[in-house]
Protein backbone atom coordinates (compact mmCIF):
# COMPACT_ATOMS: atom_id res chain seq x y z
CA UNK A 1 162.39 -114.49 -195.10
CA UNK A 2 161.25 -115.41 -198.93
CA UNK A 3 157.75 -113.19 -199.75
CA UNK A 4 155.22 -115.21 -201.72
CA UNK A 5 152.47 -113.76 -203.59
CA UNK A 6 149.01 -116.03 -203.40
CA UNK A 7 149.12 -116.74 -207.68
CA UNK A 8 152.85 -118.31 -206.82
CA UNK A 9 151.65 -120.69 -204.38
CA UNK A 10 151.72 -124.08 -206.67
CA UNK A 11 155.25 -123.20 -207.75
CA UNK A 12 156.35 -122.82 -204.37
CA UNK A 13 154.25 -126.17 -203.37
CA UNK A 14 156.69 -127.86 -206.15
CA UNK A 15 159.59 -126.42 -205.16
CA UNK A 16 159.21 -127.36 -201.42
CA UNK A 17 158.09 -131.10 -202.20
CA UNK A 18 161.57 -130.99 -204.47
CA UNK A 19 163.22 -130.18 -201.11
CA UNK A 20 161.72 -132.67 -199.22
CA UNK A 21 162.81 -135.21 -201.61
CA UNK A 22 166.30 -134.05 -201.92
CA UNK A 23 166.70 -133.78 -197.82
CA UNK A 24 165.13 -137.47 -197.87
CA UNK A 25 167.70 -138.73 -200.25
CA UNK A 26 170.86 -137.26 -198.32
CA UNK A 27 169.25 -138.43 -195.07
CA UNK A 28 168.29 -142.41 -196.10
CA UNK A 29 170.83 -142.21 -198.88
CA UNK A 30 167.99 -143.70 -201.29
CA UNK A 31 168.36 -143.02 -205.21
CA UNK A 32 165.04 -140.41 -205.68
CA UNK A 33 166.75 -138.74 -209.40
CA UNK A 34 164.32 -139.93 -210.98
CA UNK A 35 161.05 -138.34 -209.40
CA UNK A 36 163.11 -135.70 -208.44
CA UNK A 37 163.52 -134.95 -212.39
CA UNK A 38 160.13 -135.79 -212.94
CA UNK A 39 159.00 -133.10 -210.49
CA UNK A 40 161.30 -130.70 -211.88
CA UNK A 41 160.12 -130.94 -215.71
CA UNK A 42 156.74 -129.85 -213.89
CA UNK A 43 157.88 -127.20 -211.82
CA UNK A 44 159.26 -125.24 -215.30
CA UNK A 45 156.07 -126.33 -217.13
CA UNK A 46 153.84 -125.03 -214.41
CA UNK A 47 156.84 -121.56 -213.75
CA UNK A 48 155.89 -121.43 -217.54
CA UNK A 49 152.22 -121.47 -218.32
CA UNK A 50 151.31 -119.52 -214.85
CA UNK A 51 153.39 -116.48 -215.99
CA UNK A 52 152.93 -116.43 -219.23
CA UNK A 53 149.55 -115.68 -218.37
CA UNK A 54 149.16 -113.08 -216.04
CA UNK A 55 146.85 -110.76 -215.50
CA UNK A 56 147.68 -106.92 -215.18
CA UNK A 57 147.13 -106.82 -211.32
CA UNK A 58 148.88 -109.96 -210.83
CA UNK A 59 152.05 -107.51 -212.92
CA UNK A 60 151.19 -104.86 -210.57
CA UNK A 61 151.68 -107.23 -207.46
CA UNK A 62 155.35 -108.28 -208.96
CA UNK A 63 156.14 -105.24 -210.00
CA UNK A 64 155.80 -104.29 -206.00
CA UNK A 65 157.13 -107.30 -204.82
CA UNK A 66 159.35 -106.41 -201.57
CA UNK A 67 162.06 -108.81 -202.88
CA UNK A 68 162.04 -107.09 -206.20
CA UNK A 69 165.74 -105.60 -206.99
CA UNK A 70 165.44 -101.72 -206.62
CA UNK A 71 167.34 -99.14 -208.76
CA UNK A 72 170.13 -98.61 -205.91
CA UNK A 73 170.56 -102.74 -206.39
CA UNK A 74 170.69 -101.90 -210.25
CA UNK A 75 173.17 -99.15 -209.76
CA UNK A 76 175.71 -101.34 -207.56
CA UNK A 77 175.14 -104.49 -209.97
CA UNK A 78 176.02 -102.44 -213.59
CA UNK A 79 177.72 -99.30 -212.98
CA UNK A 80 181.70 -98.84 -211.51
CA UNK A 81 182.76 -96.01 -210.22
CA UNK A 82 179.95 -94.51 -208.92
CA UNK A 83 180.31 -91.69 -207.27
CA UNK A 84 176.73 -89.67 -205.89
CA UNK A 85 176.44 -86.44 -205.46
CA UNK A 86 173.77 -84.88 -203.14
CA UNK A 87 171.34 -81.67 -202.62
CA UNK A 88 169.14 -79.79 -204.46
CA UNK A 89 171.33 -76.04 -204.07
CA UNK A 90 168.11 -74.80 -202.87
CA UNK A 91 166.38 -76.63 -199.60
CA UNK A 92 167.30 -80.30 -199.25
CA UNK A 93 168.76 -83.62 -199.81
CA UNK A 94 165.93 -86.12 -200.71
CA UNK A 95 166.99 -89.71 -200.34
CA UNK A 96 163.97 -90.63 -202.33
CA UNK A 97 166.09 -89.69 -205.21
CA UNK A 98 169.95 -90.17 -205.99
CA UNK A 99 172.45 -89.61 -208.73
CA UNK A 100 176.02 -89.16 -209.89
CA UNK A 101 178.51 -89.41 -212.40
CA UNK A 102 179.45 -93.26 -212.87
CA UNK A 103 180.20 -95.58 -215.68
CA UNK A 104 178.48 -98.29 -217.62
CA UNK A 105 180.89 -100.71 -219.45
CA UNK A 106 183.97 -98.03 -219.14
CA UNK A 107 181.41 -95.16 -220.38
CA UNK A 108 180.94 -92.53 -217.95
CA UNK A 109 177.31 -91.86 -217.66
CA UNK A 110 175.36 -90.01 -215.00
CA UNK A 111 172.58 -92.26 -213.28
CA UNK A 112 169.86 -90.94 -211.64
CA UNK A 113 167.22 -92.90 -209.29
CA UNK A 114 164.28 -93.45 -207.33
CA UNK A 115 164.98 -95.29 -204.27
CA UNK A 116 162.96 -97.48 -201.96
CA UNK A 117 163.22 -98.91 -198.38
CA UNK A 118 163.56 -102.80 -197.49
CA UNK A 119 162.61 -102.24 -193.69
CA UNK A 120 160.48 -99.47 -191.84
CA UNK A 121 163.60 -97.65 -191.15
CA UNK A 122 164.72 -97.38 -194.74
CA UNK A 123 161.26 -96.60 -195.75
CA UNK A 124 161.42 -93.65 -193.58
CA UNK A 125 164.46 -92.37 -195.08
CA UNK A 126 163.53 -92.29 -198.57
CA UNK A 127 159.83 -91.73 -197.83
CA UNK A 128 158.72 -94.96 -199.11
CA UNK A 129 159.79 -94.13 -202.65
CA UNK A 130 158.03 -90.96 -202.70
CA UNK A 131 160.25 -88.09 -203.73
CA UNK A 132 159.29 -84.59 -202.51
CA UNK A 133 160.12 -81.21 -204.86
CA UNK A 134 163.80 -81.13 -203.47
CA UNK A 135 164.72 -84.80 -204.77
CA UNK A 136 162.91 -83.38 -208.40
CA UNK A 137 165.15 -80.27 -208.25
CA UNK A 138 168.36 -82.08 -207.24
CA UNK A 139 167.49 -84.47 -210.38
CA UNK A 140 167.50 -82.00 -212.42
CA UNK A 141 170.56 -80.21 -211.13
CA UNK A 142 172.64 -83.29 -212.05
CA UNK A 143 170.99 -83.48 -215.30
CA UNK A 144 172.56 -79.95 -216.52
CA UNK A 145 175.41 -81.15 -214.93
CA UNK A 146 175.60 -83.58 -217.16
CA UNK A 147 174.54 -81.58 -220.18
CA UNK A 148 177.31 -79.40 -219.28
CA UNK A 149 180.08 -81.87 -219.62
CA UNK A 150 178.23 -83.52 -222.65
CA UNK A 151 177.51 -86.96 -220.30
CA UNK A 152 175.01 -89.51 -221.38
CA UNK A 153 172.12 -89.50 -218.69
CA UNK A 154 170.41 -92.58 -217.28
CA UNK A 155 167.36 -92.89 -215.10
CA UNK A 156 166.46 -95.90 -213.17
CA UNK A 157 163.01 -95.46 -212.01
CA UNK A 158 160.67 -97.72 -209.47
CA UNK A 159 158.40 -95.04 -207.28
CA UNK A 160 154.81 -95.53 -206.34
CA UNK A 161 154.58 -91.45 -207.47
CA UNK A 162 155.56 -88.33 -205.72
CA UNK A 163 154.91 -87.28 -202.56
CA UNK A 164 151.07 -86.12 -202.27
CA UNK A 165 151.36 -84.38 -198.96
CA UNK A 166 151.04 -81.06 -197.51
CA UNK A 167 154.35 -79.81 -197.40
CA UNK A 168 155.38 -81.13 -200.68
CA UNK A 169 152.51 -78.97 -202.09
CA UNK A 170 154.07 -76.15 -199.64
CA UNK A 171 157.20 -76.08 -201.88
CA UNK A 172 155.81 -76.62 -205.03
CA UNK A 173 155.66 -80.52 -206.00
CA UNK A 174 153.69 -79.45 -209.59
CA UNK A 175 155.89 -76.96 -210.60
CA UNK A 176 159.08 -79.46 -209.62
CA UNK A 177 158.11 -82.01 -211.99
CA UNK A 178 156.92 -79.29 -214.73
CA UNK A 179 160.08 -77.99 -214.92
CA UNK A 180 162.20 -81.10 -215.23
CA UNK A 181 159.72 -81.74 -218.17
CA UNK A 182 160.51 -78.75 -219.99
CA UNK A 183 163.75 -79.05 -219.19
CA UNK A 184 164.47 -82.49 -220.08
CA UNK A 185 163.49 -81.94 -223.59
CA UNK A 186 166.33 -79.54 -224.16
CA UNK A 187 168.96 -81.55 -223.11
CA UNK A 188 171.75 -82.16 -225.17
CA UNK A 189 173.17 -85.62 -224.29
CA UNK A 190 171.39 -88.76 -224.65
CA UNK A 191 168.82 -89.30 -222.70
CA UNK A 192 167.58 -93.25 -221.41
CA UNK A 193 165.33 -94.21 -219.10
CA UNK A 194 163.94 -97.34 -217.57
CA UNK A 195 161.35 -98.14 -215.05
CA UNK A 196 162.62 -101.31 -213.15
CA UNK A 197 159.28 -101.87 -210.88
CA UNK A 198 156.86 -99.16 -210.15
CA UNK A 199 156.42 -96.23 -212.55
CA UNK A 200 153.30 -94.27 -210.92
CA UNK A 201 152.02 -91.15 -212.25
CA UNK A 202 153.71 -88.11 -212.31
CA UNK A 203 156.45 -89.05 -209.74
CA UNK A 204 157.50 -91.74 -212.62
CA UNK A 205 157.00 -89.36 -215.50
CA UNK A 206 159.50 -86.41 -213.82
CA UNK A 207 162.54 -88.44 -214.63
CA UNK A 208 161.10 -90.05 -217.33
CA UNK A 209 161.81 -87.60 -220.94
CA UNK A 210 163.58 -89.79 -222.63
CA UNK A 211 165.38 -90.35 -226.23
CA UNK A 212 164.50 -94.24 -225.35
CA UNK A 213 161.87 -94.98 -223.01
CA UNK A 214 162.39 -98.50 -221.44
CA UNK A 215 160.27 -100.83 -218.73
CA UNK A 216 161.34 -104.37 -217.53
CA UNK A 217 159.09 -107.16 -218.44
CA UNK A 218 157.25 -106.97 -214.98
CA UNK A 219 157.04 -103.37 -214.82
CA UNK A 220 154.41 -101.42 -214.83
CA UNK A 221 153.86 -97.41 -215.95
CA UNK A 222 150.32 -95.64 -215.16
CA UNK A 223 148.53 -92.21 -214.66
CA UNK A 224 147.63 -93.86 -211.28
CA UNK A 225 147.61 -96.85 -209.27
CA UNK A 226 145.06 -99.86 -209.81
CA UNK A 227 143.60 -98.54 -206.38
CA UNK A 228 143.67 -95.09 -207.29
CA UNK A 229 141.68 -95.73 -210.08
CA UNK A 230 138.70 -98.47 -208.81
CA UNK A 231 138.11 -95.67 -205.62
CA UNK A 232 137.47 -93.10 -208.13
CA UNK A 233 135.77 -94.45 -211.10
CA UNK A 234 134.05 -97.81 -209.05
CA UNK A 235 134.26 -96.75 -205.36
CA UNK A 236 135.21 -100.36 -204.37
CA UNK A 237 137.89 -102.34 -203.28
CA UNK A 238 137.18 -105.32 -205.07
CA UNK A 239 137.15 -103.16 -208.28
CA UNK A 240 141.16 -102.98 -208.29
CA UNK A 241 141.95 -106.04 -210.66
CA UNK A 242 139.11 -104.77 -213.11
CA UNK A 243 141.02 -101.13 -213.20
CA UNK A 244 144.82 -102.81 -213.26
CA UNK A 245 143.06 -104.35 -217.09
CA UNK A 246 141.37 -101.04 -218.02
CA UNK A 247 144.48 -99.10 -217.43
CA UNK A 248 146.55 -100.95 -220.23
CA UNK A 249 149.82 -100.12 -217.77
CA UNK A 250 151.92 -103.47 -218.04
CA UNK A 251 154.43 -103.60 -220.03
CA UNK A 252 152.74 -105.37 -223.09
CA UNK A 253 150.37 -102.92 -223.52
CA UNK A 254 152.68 -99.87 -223.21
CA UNK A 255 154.66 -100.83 -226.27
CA UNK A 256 151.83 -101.74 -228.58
CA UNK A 257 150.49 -98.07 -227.61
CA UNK A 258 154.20 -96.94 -228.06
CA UNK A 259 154.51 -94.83 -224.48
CA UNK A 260 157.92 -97.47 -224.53
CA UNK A 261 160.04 -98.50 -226.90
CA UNK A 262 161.36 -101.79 -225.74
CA UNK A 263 161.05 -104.40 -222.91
CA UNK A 264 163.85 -105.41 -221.35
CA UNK A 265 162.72 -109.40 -220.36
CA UNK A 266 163.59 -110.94 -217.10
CA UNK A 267 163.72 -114.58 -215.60
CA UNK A 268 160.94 -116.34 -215.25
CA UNK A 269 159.00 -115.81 -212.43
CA UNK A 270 160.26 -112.09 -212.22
CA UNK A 271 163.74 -110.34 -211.56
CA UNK A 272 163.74 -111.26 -207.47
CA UNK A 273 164.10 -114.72 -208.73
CA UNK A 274 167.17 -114.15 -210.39
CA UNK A 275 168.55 -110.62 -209.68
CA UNK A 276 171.83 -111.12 -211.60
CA UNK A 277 170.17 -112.20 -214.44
CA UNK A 278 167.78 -109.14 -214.53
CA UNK A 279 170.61 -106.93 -213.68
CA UNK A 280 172.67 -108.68 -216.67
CA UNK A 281 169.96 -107.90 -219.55
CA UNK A 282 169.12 -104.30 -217.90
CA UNK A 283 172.93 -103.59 -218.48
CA UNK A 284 172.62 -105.32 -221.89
CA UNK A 285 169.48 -103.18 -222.92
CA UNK A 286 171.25 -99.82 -221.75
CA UNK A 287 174.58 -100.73 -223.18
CA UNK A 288 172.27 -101.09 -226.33
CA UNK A 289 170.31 -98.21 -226.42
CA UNK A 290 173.11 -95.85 -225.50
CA UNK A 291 175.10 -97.41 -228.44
CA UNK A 292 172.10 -96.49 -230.70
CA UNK A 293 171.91 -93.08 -229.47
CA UNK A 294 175.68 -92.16 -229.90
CA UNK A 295 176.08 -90.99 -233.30
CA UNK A 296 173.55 -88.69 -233.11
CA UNK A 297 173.96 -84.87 -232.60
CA UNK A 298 172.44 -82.52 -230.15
CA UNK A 299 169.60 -81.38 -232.54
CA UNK A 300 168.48 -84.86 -233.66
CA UNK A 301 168.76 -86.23 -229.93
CA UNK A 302 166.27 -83.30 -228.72
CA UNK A 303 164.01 -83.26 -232.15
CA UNK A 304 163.56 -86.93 -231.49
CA UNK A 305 162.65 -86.45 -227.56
CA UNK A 306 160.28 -83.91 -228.83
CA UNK A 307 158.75 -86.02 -231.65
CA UNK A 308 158.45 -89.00 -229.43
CA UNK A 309 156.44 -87.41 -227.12
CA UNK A 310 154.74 -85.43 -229.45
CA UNK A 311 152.93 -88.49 -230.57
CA UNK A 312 151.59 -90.35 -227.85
CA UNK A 313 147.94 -90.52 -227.43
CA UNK A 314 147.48 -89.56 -231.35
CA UNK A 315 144.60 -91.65 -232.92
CA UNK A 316 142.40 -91.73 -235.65
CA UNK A 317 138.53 -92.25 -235.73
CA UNK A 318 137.25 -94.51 -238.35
C-alpha cells in the first residue's frame, strides 16, 4: 500500500484523475490523449515547483519515508557478489548493522550498512535502525579486515542514531563509536561513505570517517533529530519544522558548510519514486569517487581524512 506524505497530496490528486481518465478511455473506448497530455504537462510542472521548494522538515519527512530504498536495497541493486560476514568476535551479531566483501563494477570493495525494518517484525530485528555497541564493533572488525587485504571500504548509511538505551550504555555505546573514529582515520584503503536517508547523530557519524563524504539529494545528516532539538531548546511540538531550518541538516546546506562533498541527485519526487534510478546514480557517484581516490597512497588517503575533518566548523569573525 503506496505511503503519501500530506505536502504530496496535489501530485497524487493529478496522478489519480490521470487514472481515471485512462480507465475511462479503455472502458468507453473514447479518444481522451489530449486532456490526458494536458494533465500530464501539469503533473511535472506541479512534481517540479513543489520539490524544488521544500522546506528542511518536509526533507526530513522524505528522507524517513517508509517506501524510501534502504542500504540493504542499495547493496542488492549495485554490488555482485556479496558475500556478509557476521559478529562482532566479542558479544554479538547486530542486524542493525551488516557488511562484507563484495564488488562494485568488478571491483571488490567491502560494504558496510545500517539496516532498517519494513514491518514490525523486521523492525524488531534490526532494532529499528538503531545499532547497539556490538553492530559498531563488528563494523569495525570488517573495516581492518579490509585494511588488511588493502580493500576499498564503503558505507551505506540511513539510521535514526544509535541505540540510547540501558544496556547499550551497559556495554559501552560511547566508547564503540569513539573507537571506530580513531580508528577510521588510520585506515589505509579508501574510505567512501554515503548517507542514503537518515544520518542521525552519532549513530550516523560512527561509520561515517570518510576520504569522500556523500548524502543523496533527500538526505539528511544532524547532531540530532528535528524533535530532539524543538523538546530541548523550545519544549514544543509544534517547534519541530522551526528546528529542521535552524539545524542546516539537508543536504544543501551540508555542502555549502562542507561536512559533504557531493550530492548524489535523485528522481524527482525522491528515490521511492524511482528506486532504480536512485540506485543507478548512487552506483555512478561511488564508481566516481572510488575512481578519484585510487591513485592515491596510504599516507595521502589518511592525511586527507585527517585534514577533512580537521576543518569543519572552522570560521572566521569579521
Amino acid at each position: 500500500m503506496a505511503v503519501h506524505l500530506e505536502f504530496e497530496y496535489p501530485i497524487i490528486e493529478l496522478e489519480e484523475k490521470i487514472v481515471a481518465l485512462h480507465r475511462y478511455s479503455k472502458t468507453h473506448a473514447v479518444d481522451l490523449a489530449q486532456g490526458m497530455e494536458l494533465l500530464e504537462q501539469q503533473l511535472a510542472a506541479t512534481r517540479e515547483k513543489l520539490f524544488s521548494g521544500l522546506t528542511a522538515w518536509e526533507k526530513v519527512q522524505l528522507a524517513r519515508h517508509p517506501q524510501r530504498p534502504y542500504p540493504q536495497d542499495y547493496i542488492q541493486a549495485i554490488f555482485s557478489d556479496y558475500l556478509e560476514l557476521h559478529g562482532d568476535r566479542t558479544y554479538a551479531d547486530d542486524h542493525a548493522i551488516v557488511g562484507g566483501f563484495a564488488k562494485l563494477n568488478g571491483r571488490k570493495v567491502m560494504v558496510i550498512a545500517t539496516q532498517k525494518g519494513r514491518n514490525l517484525k523486521q523492525n524488531i530485528d534490526v532494532n529499528f535502525g538503531s545499532a547497539q555497541p556490538e553492530g559498531y564493533r563488528k563494523a569495525l572488525r570488517l573495516m581492518k579486515l579490509a585494511d588488511k587485504v588493502g580493500c576499498p571500504i564503503i558505507c551505506l548509511i540511513d539510521t535514526p542514531g544509535a541505540y540510547p538505551g540501558i544496556a547499550a550504555e551497559e556495554r559501552h555505546i560511547g566508547e564503540a563509536i569513539a573507537i571506530n573514529l580513531r580508528e577510521m582515520f588510520r585506515l589505509k584503503v579508501p574510505v567512501v561513505c554515503a548517507i542514503t536517508g537518515e544520518g542521525g547523530s552519532g549513530g550516523a557519524l560512527g561509520l561515517c570517517v570518510g576520504n569522500r563524504v556523500l548524502i543523496m539529494q533527500c538526505g539528511y545528516y544532524s547532531v540530532i533529530t528535528p524533535e530532539g532539538c524543538a523538546a530541548i531548546l523550545w519544549r514544543a511540538t509544534d517547534a519541530v519544522p522551526k528546528a529542521a531550518d535552524a539545524l542546516k541538516l539537508t543536504s544543501t546546506d551540508l555542502l555549502k558548510l562542507g561536512i559533504v562533498d557531493e550530492i548524489v541527485p535523485e528522481p524527482v519526487g525522491g528515490a521511492h519514486r524511482d528506486p532504480k534510478t536512485a540506485a543507478q546514480l548512487l552506483r555512478d557517484a561511488l564508481c566516481n569517487n572510488l575512481a578519484m581516490l585510487a591513485a592515491k597512497s596510504d599516507d595521502e588517503l589518511r592525511a586527507e581524512r585527517y585534514e577533512r575533518f580537521r576543518k569543519l566548523g572552522q570560521f572566521s569573525e569579521g
